[in-house]
N, C-alpha and C. Protein backbone atom coordinates (compact mmCIF):
# COMPACT_ATOMS: atom_id res chain seq x y z
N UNK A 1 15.96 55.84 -30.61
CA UNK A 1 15.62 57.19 -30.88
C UNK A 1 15.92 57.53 -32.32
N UNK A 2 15.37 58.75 -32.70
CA UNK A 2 15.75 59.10 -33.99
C UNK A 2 16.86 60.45 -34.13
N UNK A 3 17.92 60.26 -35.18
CA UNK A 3 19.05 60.97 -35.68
C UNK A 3 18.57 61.84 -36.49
N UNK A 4 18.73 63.19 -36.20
CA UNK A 4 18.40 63.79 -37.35
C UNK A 4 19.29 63.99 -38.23
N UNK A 5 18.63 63.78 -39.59
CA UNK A 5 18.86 63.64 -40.96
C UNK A 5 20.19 64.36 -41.31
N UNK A 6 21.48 63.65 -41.27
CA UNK A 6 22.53 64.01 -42.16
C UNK A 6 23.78 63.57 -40.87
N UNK A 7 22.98 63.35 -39.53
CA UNK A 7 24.15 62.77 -38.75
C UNK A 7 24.60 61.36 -38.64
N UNK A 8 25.87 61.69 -38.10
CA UNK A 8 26.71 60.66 -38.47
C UNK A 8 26.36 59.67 -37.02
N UNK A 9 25.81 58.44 -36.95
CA UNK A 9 25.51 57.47 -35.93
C UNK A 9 26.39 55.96 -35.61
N UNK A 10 26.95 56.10 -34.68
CA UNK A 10 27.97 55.16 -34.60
C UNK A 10 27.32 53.92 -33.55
N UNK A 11 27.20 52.49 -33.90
CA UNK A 11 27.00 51.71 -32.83
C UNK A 11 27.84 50.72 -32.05
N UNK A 12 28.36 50.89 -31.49
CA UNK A 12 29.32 50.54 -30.49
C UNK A 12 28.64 49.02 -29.60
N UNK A 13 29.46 47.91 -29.98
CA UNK A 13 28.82 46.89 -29.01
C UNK A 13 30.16 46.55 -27.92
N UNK A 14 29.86 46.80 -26.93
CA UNK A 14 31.12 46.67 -25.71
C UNK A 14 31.69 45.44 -25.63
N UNK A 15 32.73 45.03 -25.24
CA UNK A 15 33.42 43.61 -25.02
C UNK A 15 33.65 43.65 -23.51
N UNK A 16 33.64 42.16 -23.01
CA UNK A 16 33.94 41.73 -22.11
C UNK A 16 35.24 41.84 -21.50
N UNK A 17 35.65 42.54 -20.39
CA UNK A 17 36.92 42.60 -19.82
C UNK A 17 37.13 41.63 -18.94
N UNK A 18 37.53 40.45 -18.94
CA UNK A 18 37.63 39.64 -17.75
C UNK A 18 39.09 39.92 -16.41
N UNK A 19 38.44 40.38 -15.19
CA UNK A 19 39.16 39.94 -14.37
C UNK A 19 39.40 39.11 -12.96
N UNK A 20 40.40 38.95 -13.09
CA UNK A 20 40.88 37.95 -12.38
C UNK A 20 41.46 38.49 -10.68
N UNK A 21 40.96 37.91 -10.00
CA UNK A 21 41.61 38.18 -8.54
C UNK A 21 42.17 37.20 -7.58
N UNK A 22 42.88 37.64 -6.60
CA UNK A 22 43.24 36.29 -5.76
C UNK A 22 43.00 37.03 -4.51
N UNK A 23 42.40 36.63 -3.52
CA UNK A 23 42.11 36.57 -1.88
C UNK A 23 43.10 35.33 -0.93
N UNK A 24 43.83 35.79 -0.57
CA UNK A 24 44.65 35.06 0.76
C UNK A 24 44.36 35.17 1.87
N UNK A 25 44.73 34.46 2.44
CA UNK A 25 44.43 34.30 4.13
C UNK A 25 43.46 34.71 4.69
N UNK A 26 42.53 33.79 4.06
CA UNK A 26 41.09 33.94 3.87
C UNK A 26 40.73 33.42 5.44
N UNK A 27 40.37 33.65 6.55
CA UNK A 27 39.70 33.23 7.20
C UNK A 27 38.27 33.28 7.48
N UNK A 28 38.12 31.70 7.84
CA UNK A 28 36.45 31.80 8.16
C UNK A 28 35.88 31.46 9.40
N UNK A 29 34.59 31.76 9.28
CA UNK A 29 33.60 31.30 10.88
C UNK A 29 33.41 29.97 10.47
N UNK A 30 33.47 29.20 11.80
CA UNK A 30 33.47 27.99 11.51
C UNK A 30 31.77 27.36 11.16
N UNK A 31 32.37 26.79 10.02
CA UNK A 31 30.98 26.08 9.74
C UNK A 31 31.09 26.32 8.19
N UNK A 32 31.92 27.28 7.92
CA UNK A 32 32.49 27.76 6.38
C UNK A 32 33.83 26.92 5.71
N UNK A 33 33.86 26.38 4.67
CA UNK A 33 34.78 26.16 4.04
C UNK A 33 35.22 26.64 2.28
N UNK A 34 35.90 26.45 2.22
CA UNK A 34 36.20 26.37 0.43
C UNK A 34 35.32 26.02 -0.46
N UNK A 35 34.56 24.84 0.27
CA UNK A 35 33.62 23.81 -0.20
C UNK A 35 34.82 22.34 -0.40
N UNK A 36 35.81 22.41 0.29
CA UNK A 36 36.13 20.66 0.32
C UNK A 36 35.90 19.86 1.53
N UNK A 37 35.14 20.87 2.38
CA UNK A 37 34.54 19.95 3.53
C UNK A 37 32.93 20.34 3.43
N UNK A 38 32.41 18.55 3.86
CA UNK A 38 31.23 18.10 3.75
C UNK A 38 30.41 18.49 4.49
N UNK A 39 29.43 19.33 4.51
CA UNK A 39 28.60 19.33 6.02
C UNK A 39 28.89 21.33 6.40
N UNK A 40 29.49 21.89 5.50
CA UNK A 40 30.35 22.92 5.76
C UNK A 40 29.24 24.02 4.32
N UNK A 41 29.46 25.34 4.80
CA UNK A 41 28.36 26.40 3.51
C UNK A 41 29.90 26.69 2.87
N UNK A 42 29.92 26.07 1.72
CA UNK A 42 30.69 26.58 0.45
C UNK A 42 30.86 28.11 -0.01
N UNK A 43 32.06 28.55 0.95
CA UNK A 43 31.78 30.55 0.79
C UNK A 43 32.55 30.09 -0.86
N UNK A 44 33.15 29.56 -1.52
CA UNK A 44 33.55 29.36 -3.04
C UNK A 44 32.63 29.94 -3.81
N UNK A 45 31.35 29.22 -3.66
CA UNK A 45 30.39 29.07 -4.95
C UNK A 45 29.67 30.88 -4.01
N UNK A 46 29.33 30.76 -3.14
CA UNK A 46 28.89 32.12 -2.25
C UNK A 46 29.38 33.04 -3.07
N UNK A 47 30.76 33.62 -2.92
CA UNK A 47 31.89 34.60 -3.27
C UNK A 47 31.56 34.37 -4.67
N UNK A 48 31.20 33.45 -5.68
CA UNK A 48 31.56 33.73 -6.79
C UNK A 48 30.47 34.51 -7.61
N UNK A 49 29.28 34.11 -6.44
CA UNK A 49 27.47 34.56 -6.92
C UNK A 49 27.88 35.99 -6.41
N UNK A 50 28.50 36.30 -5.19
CA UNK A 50 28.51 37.52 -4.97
C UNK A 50 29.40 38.78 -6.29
N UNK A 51 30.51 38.35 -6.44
CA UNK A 51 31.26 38.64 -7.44
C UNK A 51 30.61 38.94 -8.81
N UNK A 52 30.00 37.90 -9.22
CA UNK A 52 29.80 38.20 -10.40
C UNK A 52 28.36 39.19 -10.56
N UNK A 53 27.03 38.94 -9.43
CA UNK A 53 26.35 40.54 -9.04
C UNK A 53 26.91 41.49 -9.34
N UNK A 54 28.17 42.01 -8.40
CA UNK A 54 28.76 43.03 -8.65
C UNK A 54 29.21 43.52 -9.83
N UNK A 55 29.99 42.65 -10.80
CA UNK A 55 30.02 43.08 -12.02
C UNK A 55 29.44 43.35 -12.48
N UNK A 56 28.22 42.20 -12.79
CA UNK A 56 26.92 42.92 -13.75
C UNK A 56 26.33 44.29 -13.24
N UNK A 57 26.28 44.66 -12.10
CA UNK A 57 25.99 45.93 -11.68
C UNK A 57 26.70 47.10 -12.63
N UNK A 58 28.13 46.90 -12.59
CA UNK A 58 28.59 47.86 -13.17
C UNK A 58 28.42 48.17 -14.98
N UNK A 59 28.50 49.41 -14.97
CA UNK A 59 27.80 49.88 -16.54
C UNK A 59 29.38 49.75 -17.35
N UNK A 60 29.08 49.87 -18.96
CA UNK A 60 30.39 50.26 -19.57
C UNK A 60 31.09 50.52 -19.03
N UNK A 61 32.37 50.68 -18.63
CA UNK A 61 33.31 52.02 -19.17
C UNK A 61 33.13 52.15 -17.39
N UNK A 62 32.73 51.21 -15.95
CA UNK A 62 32.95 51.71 -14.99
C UNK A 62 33.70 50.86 -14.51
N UNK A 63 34.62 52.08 -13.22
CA UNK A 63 36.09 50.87 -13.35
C UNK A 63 35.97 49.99 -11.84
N UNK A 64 36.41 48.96 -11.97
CA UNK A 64 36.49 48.32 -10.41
C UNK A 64 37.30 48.43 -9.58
N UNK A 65 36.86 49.20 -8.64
CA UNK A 65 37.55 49.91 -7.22
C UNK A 65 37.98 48.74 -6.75
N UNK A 66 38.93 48.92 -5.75
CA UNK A 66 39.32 48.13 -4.83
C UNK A 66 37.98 47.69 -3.54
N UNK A 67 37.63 49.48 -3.22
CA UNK A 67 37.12 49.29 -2.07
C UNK A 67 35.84 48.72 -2.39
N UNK A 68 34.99 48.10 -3.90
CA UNK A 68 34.05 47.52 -3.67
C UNK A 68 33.89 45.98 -4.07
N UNK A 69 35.25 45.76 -4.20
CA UNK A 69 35.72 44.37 -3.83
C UNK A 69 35.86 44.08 -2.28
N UNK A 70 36.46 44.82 -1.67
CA UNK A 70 36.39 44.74 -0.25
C UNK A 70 35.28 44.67 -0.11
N UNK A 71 34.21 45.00 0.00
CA UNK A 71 32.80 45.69 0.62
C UNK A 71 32.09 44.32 -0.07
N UNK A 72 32.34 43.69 -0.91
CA UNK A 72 31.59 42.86 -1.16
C UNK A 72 32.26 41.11 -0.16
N UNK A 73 33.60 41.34 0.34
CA UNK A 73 34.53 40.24 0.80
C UNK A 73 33.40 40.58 2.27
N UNK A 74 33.27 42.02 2.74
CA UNK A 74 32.90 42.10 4.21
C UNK A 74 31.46 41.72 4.01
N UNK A 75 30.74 41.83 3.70
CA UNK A 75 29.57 41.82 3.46
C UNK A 75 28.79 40.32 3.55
N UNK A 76 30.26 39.37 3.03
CA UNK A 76 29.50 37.52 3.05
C UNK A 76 29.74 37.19 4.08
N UNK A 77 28.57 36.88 4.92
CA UNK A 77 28.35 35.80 5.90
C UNK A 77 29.58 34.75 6.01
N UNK A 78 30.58 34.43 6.91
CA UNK A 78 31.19 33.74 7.66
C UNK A 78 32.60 33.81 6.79
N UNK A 79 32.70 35.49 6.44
CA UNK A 79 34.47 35.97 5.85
C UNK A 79 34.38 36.68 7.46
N UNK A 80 35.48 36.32 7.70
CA UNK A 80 36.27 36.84 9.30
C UNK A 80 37.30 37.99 8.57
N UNK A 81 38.36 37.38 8.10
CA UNK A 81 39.40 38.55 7.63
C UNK A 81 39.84 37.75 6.35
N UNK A 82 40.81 38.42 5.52
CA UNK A 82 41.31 38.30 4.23
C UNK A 82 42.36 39.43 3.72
N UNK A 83 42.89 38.71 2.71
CA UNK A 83 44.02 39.87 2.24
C UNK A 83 44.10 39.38 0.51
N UNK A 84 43.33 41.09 0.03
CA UNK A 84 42.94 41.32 -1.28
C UNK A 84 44.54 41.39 -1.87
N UNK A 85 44.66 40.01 -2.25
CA UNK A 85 46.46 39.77 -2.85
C UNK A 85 46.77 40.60 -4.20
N UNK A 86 45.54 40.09 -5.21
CA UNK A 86 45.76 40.38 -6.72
C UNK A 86 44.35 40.96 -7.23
N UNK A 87 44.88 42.28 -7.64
CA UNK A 87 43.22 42.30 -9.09
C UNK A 87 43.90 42.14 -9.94
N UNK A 88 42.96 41.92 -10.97
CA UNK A 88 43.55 41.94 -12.53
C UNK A 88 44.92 41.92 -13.15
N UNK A 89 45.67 40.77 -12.04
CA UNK A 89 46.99 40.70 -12.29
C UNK A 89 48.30 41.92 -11.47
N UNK A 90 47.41 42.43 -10.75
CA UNK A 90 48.34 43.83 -10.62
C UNK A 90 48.36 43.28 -8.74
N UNK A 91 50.10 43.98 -8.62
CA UNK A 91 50.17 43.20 -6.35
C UNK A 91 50.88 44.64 -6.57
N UNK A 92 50.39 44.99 -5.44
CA UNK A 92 49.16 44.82 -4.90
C UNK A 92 48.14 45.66 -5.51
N UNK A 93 46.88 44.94 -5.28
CA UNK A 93 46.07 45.51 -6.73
C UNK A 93 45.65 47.13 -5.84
N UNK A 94 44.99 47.82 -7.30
CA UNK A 94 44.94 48.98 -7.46
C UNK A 94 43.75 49.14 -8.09
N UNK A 95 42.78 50.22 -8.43
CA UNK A 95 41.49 50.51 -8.93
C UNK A 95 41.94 49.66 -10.67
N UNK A 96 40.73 49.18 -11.27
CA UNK A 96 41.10 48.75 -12.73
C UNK A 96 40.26 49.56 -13.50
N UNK A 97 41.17 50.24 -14.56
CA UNK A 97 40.79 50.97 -15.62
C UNK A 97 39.81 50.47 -16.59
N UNK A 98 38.38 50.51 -16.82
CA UNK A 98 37.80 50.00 -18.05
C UNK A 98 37.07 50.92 -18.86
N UNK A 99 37.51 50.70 -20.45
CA UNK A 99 37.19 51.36 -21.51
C UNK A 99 36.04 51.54 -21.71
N UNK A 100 35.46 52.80 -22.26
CA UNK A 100 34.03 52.95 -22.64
C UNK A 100 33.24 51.72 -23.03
N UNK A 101 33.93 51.23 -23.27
CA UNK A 101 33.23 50.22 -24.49
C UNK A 101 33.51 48.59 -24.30
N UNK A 102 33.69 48.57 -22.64
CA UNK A 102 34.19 47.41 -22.16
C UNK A 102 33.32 47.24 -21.11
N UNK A 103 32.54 46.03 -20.67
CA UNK A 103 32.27 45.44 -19.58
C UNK A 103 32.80 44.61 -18.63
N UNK A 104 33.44 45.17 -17.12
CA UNK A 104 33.90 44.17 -16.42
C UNK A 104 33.13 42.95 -16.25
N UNK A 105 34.08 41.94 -15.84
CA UNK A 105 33.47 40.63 -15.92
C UNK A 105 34.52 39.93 -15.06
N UNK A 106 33.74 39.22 -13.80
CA UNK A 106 34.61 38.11 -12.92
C UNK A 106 35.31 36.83 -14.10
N UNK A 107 36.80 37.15 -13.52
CA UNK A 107 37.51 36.04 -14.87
C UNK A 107 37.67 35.35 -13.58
N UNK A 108 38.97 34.04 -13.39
CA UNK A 108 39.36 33.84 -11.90
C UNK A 108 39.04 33.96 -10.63
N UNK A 109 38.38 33.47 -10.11
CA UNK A 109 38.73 33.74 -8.75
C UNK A 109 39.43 32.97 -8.05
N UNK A 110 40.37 32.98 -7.15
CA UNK A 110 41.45 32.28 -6.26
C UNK A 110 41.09 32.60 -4.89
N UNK A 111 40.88 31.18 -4.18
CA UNK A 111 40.85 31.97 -2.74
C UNK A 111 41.95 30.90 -1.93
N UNK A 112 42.68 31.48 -1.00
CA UNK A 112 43.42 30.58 -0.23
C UNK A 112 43.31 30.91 1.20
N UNK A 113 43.55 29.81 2.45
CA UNK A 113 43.33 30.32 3.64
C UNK A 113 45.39 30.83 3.79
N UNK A 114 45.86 30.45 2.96
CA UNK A 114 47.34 30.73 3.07
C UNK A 114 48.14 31.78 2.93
């Protein structure tokens, strides 16, 4: 668009916020694994396509809820139950704050059935 003449125009390029989460006691429907069994649908690589959707969904400066980390855990085919251990470093995690000028971004993911 165009500025009219004498204003001051600032361009702002956002940075990447990476975070990191951990999921415990991950249970699955059988036929699901981690991906270290053969013959088994890899919810790993699943969860991580799902995850990182979600981020790119979100705009600048929007922060990542808890509850749509959950909503994305309920949502994959052969997650039974789980326990959202860690966001972004924080136990038990809590909504994460991101700056105008920051894009969330899946850093880590950890999953354990433990």
């Amino acid at each position: 668009g165009k500025a009219p003449v004498g204003a001051d125009v600032s361009v702002i390029t956002p940075v990447y916020m990476s975070i990191p989460m951990s999921i415990k006691k991950l249970k699955m429907a059988p036929g699901y694994s981690l991906g270290e069994t053969p013959g088994t649908t890899n919810l790993t690589s699943q969860l991580e396509a799902d995850f990182t959707r979600y981020f790119r969904s979100l705009k600048p400066g929007e922060p990542v809820r808890v509850v749509d980390i959950i909503a994305v855990m309920v949502a994959q085919a052969g997650v039974i139950d789980f326990e959202l251990y860690e966001l972004a470093g924080v136990k038990p995690p809590v909504n994460v704050t991101v700056e105008s000028t920051q894009y969330a971004q899946l850093g880590s993911l950890t999953l354990s059935t433990t």
